[in-house]
C-alpha atoms as a PDB file:
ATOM      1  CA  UNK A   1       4.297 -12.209  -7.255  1.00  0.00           C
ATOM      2  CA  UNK A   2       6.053 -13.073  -3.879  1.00  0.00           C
ATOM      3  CA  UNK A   3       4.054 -10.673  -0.826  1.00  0.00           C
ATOM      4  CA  UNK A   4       5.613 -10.263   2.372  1.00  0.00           C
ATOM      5  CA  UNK A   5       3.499  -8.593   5.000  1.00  0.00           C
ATOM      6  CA  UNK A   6       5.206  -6.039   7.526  1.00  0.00           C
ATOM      7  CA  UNK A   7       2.917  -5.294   9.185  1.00  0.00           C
ATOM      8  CA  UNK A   8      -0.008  -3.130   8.492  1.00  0.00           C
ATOM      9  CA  UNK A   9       0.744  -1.370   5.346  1.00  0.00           C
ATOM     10  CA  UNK A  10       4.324  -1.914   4.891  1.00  0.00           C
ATOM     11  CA  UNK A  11       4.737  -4.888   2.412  1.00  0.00           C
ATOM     12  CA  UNK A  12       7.514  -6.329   0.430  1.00  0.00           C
ATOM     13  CA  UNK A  13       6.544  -7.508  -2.894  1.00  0.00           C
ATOM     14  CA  UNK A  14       8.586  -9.547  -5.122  1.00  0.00           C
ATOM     15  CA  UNK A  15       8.102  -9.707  -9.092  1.00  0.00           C
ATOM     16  CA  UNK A  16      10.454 -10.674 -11.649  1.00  0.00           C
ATOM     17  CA  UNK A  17      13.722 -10.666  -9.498  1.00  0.00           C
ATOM     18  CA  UNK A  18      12.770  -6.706  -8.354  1.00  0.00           C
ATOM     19  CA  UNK A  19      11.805  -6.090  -4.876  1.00  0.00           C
ATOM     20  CA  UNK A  20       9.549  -3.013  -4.006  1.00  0.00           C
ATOM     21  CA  UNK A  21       9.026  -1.993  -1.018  1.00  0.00           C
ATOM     22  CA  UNK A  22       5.224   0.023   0.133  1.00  0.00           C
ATOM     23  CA  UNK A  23       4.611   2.312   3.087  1.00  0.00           C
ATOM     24  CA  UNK A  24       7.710   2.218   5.419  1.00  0.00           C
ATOM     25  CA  UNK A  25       5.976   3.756   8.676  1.00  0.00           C
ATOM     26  CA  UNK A  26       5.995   3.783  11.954  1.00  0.00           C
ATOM     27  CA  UNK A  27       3.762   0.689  13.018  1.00  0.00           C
ATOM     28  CA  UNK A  28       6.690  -1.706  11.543  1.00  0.00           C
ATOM     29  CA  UNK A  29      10.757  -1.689  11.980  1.00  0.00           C
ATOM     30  CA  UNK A  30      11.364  -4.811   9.828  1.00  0.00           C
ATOM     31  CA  UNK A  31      12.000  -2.531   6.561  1.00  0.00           C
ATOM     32  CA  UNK A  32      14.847  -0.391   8.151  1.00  0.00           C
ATOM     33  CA  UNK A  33      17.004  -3.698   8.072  1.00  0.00           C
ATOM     34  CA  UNK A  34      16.093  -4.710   4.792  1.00  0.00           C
ATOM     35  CA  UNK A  35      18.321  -5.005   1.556  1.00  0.00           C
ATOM     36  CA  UNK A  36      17.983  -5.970  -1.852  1.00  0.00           C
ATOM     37  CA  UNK A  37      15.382  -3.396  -2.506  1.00  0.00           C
ATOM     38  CA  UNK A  38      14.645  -1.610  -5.759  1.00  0.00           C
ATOM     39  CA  UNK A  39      11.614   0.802  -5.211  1.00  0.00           C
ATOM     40  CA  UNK A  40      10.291   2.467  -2.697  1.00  0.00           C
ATOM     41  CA  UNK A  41       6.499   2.888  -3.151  1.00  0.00           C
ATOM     42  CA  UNK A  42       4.223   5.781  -0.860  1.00  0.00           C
ATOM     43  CA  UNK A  43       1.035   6.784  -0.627  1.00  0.00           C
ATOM     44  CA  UNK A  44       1.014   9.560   0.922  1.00  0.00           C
ATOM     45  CA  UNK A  45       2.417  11.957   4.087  1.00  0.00           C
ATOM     46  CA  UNK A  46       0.727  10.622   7.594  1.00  0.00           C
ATOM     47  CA  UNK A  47       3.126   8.674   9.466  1.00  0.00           C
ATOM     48  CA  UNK A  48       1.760   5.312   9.979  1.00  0.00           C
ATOM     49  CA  UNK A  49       2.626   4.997   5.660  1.00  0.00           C
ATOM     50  CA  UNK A  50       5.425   7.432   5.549  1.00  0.00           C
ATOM     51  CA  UNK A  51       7.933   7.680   8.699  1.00  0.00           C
ATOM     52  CA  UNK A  52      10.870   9.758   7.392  1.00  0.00           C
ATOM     53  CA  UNK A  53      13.425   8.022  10.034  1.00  0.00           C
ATOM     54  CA  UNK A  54      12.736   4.821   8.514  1.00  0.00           C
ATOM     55  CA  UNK A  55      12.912   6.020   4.658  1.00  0.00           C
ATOM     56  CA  UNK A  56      16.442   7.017   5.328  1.00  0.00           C
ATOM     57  CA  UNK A  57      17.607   3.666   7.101  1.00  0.00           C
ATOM     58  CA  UNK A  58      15.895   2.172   3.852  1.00  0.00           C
ATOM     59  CA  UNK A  59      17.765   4.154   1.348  1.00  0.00           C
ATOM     60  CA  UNK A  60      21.394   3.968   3.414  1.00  0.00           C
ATOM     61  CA  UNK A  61      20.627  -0.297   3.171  1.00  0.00           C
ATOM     62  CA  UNK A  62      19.608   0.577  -0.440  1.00  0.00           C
ATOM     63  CA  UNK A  63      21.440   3.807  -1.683  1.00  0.00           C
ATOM     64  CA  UNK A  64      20.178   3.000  -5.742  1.00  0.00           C
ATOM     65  CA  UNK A  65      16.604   2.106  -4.720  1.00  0.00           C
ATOM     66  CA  UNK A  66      14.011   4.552  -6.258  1.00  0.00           C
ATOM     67  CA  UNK A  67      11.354   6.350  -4.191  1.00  0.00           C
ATOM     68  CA  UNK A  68       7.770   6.615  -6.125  1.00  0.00           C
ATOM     69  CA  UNK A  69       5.202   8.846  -4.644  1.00  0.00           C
ATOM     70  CA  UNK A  70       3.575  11.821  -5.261  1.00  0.00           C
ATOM     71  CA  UNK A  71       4.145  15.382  -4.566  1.00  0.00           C
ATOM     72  CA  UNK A  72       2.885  15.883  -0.941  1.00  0.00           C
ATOM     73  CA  UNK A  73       5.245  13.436   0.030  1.00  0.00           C
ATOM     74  CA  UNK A  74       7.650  14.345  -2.622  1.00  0.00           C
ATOM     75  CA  UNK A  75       7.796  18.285  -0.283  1.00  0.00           C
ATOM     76  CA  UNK A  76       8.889  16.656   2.373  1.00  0.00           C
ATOM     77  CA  UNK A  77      11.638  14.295   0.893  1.00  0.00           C
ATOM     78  CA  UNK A  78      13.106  17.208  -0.997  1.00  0.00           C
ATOM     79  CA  UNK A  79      13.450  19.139   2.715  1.00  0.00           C
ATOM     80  CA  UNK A  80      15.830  16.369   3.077  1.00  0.00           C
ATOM     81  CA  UNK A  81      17.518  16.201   0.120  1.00  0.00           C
ATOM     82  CA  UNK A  82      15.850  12.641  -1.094  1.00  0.00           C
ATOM     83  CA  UNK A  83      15.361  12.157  -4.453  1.00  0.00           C
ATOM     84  CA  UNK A  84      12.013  10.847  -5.624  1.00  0.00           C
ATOM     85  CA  UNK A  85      10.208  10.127  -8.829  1.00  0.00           C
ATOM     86  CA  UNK A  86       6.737  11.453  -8.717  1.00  0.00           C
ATOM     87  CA  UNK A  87       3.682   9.520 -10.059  1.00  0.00           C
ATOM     88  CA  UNK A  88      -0.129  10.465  -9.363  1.00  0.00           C
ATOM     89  CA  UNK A  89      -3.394   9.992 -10.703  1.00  0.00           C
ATOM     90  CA  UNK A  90      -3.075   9.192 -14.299  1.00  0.00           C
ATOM     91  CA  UNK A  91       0.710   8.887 -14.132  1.00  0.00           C
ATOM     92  CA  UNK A  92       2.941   6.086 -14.801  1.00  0.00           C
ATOM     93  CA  UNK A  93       6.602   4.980 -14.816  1.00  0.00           C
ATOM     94  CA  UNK A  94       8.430   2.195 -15.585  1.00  0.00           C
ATOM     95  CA  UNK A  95      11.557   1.147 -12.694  1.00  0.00           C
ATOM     96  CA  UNK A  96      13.189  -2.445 -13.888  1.00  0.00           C
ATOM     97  CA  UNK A  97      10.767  -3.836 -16.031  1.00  0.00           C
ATOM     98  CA  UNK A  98       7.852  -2.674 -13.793  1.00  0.00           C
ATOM     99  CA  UNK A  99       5.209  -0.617 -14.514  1.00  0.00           C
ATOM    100  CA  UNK A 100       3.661   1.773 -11.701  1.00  0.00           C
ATOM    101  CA  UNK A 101       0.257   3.734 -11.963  1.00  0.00           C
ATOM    102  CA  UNK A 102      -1.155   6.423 -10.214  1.00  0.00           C
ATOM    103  CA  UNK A 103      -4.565   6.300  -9.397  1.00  0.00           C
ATOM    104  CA  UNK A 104      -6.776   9.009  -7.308  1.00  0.00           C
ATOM    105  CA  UNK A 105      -5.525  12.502  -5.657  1.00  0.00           C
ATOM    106  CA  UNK A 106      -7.422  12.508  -1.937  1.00  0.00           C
ATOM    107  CA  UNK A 107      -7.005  10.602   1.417  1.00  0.00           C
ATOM    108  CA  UNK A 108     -10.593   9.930   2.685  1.00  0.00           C
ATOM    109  CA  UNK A 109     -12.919  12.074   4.242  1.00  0.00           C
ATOM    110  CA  UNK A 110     -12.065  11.354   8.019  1.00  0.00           C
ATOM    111  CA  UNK A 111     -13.495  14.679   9.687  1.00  0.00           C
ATOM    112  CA  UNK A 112     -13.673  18.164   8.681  1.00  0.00           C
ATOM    113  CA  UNK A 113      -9.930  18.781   7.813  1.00  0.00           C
ATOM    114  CA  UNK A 114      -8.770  15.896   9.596  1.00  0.00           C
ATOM    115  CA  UNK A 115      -5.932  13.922   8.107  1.00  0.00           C
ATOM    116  CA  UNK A 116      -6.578  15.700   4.729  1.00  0.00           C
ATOM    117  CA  UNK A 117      -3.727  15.729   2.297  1.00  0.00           C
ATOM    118  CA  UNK A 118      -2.600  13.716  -1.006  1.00  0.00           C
ATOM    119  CA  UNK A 119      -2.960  10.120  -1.639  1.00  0.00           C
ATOM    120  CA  UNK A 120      -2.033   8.483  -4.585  1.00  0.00           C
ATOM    121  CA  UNK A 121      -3.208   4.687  -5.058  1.00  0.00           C
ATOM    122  CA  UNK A 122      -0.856   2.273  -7.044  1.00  0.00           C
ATOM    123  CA  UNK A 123      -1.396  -0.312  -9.672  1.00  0.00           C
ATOM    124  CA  UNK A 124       1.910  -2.477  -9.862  1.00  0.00           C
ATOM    125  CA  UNK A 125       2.591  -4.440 -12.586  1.00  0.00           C
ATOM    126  CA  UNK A 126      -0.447  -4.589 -13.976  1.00  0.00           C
ATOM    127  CA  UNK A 127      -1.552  -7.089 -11.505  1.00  0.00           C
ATOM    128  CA  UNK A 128      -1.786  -5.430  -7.920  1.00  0.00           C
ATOM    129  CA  UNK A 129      -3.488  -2.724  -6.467  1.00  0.00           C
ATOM    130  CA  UNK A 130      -2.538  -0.925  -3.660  1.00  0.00           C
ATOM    131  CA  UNK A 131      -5.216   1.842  -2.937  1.00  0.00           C
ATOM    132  CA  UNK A 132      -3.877   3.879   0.497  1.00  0.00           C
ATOM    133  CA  UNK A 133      -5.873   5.678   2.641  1.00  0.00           C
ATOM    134  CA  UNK A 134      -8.834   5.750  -0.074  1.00  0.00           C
ATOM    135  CA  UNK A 135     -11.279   3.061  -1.788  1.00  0.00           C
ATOM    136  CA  UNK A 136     -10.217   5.154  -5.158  1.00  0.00           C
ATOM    137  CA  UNK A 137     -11.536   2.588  -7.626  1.00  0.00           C
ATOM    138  CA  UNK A 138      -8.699   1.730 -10.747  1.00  0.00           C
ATOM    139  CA  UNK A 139     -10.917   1.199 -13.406  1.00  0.00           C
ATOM    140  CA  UNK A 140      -8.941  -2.029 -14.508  1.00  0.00           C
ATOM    141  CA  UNK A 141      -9.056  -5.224 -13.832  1.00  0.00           C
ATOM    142  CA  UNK A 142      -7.079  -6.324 -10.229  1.00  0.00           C
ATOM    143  CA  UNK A 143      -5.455  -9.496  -9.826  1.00  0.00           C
ATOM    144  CA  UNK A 144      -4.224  -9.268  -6.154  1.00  0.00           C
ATOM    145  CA  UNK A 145      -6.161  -6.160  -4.138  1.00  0.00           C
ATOM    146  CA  UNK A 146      -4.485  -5.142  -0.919  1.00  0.00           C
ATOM    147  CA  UNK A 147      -7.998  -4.335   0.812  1.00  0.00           C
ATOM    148  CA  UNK A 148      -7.993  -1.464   4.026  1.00  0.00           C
ATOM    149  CA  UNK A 149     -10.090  -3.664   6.625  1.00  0.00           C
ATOM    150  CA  UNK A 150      -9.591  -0.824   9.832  1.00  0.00           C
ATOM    151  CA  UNK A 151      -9.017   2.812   9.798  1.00  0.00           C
ATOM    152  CA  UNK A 152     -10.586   5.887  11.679  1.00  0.00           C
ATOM    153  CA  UNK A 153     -11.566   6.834   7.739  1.00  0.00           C
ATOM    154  CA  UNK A 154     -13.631   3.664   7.045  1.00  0.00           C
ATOM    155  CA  UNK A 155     -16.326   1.406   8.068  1.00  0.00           C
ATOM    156  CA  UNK A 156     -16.931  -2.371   7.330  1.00  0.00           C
ATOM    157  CA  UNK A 157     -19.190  -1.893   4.655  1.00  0.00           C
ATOM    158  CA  UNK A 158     -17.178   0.697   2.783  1.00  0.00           C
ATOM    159  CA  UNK A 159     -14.439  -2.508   2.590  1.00  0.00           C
ATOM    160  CA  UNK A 160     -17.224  -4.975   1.532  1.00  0.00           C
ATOM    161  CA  UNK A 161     -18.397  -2.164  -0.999  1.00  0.00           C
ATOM    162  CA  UNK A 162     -15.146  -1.155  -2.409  1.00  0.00           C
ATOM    163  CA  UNK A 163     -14.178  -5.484  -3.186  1.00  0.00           C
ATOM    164  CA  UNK A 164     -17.317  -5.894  -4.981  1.00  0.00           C
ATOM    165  CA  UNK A 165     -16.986  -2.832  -7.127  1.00  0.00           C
ATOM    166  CA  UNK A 166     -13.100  -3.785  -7.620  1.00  0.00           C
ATOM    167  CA  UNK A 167     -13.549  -7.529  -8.590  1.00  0.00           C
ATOM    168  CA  UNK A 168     -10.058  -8.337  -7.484  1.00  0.00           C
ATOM    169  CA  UNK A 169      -9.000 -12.173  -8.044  1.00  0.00           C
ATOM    170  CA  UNK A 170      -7.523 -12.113  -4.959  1.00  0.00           C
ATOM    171  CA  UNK A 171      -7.400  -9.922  -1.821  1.00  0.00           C
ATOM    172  CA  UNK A 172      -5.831  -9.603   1.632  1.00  0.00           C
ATOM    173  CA  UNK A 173      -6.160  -7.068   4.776  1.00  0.00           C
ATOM    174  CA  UNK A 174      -4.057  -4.530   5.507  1.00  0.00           C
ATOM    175  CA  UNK A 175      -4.207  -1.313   7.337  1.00  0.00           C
ATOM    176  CA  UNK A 176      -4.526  -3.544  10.415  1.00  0.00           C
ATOM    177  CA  UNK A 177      -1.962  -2.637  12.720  1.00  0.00           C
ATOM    178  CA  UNK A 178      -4.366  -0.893  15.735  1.00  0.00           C
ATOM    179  CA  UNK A 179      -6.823  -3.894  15.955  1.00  0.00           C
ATOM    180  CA  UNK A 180      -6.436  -7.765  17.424  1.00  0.00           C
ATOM    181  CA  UNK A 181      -5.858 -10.692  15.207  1.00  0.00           C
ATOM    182  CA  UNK A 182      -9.333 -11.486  16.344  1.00  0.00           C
ATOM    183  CA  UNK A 183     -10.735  -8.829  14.572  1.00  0.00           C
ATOM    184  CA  UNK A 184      -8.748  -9.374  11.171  1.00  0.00           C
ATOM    185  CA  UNK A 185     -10.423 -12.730  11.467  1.00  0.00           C
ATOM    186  CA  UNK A 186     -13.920 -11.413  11.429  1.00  0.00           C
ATOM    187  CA  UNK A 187     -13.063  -8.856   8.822  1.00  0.00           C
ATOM    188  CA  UNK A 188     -11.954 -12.108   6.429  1.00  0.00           C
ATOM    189  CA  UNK A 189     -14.949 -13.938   6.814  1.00  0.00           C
ATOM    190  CA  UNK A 190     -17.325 -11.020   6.128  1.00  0.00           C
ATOM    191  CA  UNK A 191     -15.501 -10.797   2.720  1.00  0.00           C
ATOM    192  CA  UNK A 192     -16.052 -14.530   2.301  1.00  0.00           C
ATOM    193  CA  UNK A 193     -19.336 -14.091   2.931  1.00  0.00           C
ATOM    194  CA  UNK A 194     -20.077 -11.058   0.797  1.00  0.00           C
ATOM    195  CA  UNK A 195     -17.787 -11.012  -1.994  1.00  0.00           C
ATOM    196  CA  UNK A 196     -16.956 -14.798  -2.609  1.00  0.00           C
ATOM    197  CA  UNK A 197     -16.361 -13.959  -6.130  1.00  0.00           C
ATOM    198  CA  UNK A 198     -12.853 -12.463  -4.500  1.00  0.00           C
ATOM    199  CA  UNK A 199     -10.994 -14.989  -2.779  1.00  0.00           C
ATOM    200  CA  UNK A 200     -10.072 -13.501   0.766  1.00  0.00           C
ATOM    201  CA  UNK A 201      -6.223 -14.803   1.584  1.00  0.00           C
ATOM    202  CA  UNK A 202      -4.997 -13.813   5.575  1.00  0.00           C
ATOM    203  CA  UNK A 203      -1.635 -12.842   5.687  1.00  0.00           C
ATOM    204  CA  UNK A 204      -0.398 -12.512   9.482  1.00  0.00           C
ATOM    205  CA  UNK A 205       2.524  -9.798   9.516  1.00  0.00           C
ATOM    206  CA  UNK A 206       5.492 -11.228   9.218  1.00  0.00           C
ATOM    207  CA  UNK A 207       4.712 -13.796   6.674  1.00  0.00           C
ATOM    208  CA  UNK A 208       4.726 -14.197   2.767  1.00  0.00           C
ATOM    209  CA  UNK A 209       1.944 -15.024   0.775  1.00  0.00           C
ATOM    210  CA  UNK A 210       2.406 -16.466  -3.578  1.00  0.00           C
ATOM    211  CA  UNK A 211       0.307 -14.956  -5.693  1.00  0.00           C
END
């Protein structure tokens, strides 16, 4: 699998000749020039995953690619008369070969009602894990774990926490896009240090990463 980081957590991933794209928002513009793409993958409704502007310059680049998400998001795509496929927890389809579960129903506990609504994590392919705005664990085994390092909804140790209890082969940041490069670097070497059974892979936005 072929991972091309956005920018915080819009990625493009690559597997078997179908491209699929996660989390078009508002931190990154790359995506709204992109072609080629087959899927459309979102986690849920706050705009920094889900910026409506750029799902429609997506889908007019892309008119057969298929949106997957669940049905907080799916509201506000049928207001404008997008088509999606729904998937949530304990839900699956299959788009071109590739298989996409649903895992986990809540964004994280920020405060009080704060930022509550759905989020839907998402195994693809059997291999990577894409969790959202939660540290909803899969209960499979991960191969590549794309790990939230920074978020008003987390602290360091939940990251740690959550890659020790997932066991991922491999993992990289994302949810990165309000702190410094810096920062991310810290955030990677406290995973090396305490979860070296994971190994920790930076991928500066922008760039692609095998896997």
């Amino acid at each position: 699998m072929k991972i091309t980081k956005f920018g915080h957590c819009c990625l493009l991933l690559e597997e078997n000749g179908v491209k699929i794209l996660t989390d078009p928002g508002s931190f990154t513009v790359e995506q709204n020039d992109m072609t080629g793409i087959d899927i459309v993958l979102i986690t849920h409704e706050h705009q920094d995953h889900f910026h409506l502007e750029s799902v429609k310059a997506v889908l007019k680049n892309n008119p057969t690619a298929v949106v997957v998400t669940n049905t907080g998001v799916g509201a506000l795509l049928q207001k404008e008369g997008i088509a999606y496929t729904q998937v949530e927890d304990k839900e699956s389809t299959e788009i071109k070969g590739i298989k996409i579960e649903g895992f986990g129903r809540e964004h994280a506990q920020m405060y009080g009602e704060m930022g509550k609504c759905e989020n839907t994590g998402y195994m693809v392919a059997d291999r990577f894990y894409f969790p959202g705005d939660n540290f909803y664990k899969p209960g499979k085994a991960v191969d590549v774990l794309a790990l939230p390092v920074a978020a008003p909804w987390l602290k360091i140790a939940d990251t740690i926490n959550f890659a020790k209890e997932v066991k991922a082969k491999k993992a990289f940041g994302v949810h990165d896009g309000m702190i410094v490069p810096e920062f991310r670097g810290f955030v990677g070497n406290a995973l090396k240090m305490f979860v070296p059974e994971t190994e920790y892979i930076a991928i500066p936005d922008g760039e692609s990463r095998e896997f």
